[in-house]
N, C-alpha and C. Protein backbone atom coordinates (compact mmCIF):
# COMPACT_ATOMS: atom_id res chain seq x y z
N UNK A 1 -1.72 9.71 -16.39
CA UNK A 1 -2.16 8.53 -17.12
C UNK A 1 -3.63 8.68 -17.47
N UNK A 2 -4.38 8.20 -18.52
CA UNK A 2 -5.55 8.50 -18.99
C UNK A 2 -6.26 7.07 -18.52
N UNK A 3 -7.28 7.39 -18.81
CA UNK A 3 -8.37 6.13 -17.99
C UNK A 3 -8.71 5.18 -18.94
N UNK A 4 -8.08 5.45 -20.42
CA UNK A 4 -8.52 4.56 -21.47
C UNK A 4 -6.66 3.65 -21.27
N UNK A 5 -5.63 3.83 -20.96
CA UNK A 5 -4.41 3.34 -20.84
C UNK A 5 -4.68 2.08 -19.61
N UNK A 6 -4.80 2.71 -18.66
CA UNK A 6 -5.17 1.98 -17.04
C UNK A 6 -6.44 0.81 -17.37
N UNK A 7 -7.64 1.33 -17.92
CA UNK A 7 -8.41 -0.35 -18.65
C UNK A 7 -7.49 -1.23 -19.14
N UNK A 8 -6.91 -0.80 -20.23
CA UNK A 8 -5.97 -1.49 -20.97
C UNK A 8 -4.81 -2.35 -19.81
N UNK A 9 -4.41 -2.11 -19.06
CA UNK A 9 -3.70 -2.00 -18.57
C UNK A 9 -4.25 -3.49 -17.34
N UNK A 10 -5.30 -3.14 -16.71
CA UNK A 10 -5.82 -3.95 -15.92
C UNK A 10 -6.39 -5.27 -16.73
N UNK A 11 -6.36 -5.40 -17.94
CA UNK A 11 -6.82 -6.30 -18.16
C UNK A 11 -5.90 -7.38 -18.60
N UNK A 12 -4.57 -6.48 -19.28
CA UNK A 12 -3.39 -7.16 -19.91
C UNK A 12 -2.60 -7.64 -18.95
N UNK A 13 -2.67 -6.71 -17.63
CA UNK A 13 -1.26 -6.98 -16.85
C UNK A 13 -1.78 -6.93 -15.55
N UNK A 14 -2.37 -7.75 -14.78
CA UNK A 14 -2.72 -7.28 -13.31
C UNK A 14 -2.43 -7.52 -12.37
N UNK A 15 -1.12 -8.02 -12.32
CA UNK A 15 0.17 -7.78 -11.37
C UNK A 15 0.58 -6.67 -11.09
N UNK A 16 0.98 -5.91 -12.54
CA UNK A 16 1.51 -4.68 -12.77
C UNK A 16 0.01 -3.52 -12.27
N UNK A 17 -0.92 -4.09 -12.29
CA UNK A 17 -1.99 -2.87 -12.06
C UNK A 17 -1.85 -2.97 -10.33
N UNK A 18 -1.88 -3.71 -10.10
CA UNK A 18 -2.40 -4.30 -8.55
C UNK A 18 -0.85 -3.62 -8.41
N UNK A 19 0.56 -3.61 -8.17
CA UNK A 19 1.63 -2.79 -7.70
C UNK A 19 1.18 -1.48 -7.95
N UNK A 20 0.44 -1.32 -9.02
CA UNK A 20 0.79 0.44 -9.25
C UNK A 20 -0.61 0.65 -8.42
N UNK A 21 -1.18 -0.02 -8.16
CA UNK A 21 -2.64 0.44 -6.96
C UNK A 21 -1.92 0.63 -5.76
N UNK A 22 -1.01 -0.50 -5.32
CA UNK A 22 -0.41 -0.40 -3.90
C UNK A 22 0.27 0.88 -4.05
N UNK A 23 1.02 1.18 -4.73
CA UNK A 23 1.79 2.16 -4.89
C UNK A 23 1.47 3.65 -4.67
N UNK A 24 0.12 3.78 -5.49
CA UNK A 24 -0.78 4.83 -5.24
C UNK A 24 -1.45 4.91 -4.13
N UNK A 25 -2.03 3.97 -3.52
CA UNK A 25 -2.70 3.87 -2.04
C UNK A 25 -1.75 4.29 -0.88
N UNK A 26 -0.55 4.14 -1.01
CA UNK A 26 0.73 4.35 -0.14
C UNK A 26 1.36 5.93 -0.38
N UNK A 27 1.41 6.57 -1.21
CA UNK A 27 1.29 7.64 -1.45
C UNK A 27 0.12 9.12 -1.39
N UNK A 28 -1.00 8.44 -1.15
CA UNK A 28 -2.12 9.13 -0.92
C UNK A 28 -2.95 9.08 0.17
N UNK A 29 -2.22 7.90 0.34
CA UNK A 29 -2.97 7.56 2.62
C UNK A 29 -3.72 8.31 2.72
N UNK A 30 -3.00 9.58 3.00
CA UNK A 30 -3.74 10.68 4.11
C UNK A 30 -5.16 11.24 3.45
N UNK A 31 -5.10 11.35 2.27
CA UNK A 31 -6.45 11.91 1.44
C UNK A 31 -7.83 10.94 1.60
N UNK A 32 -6.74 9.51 1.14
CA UNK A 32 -7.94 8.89 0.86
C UNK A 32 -8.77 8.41 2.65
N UNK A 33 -7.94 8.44 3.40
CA UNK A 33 -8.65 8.11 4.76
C UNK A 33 -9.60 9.41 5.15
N UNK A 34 -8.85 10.85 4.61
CA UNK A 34 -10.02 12.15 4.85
C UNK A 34 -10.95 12.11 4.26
N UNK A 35 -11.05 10.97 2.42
CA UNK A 35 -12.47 10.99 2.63
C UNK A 35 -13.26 9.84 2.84
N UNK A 36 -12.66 9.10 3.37
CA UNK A 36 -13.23 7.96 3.90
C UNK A 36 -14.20 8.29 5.20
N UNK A 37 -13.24 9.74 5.94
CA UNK A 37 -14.00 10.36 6.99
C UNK A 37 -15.01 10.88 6.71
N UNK A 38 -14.98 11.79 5.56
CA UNK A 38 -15.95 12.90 5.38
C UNK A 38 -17.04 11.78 4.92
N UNK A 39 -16.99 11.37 4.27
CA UNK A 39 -18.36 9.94 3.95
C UNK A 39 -18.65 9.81 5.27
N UNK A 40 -18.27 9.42 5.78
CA UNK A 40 -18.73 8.65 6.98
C UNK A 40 -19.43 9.71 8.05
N UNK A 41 -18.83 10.90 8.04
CA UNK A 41 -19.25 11.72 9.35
C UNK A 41 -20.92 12.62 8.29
N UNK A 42 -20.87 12.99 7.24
CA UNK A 42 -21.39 13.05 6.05
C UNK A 42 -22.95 12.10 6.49
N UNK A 43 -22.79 11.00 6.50
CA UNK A 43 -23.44 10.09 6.10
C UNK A 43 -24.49 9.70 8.20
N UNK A 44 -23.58 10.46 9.03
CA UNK A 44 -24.10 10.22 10.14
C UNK A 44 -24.72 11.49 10.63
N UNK A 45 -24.25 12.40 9.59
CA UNK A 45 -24.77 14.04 10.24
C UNK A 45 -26.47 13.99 9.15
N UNK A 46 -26.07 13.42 8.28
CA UNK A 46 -27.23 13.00 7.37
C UNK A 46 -28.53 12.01 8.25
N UNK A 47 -28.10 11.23 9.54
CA UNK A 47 -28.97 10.57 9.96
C UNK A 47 -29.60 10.94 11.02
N UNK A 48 -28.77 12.11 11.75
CA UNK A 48 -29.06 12.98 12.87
C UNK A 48 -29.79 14.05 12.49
N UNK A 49 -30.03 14.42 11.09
CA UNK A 49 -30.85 15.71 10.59
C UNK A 49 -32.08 14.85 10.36
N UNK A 50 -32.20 14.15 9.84
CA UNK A 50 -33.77 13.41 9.43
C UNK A 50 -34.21 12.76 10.48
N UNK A 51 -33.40 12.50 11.78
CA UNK A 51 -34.01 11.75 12.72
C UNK A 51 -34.90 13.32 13.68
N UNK A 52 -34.40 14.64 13.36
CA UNK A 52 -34.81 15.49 14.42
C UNK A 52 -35.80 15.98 13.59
């Protein structure tokens, strides 16, 4: 799907956007929590280098 369809899309129909978000979030779990990690461990290894 292209990113100019999905605007369109969220603005006309956002029932239908909000299912196809759940939908995608439920299918990609595992990625999106690895980088939810990598931010996070990222962002603390970032505070442990400038603190030494």
């Amino acid at each position: 799907m292209d990113l100019q369809f999905l605007n369109e899309l969220k603005k006309e129909n956002k029932e239908l956007r909000r299912e196809q978000n759940k939908r995608y979030r439920e299918k990609y779990r595992e990625v999106i929590n690895l980088k939810k990690q990598l931010a996070y461990h990222r962002e603390n290894f970032e505070k442990k280098r400038l603190k030494n």
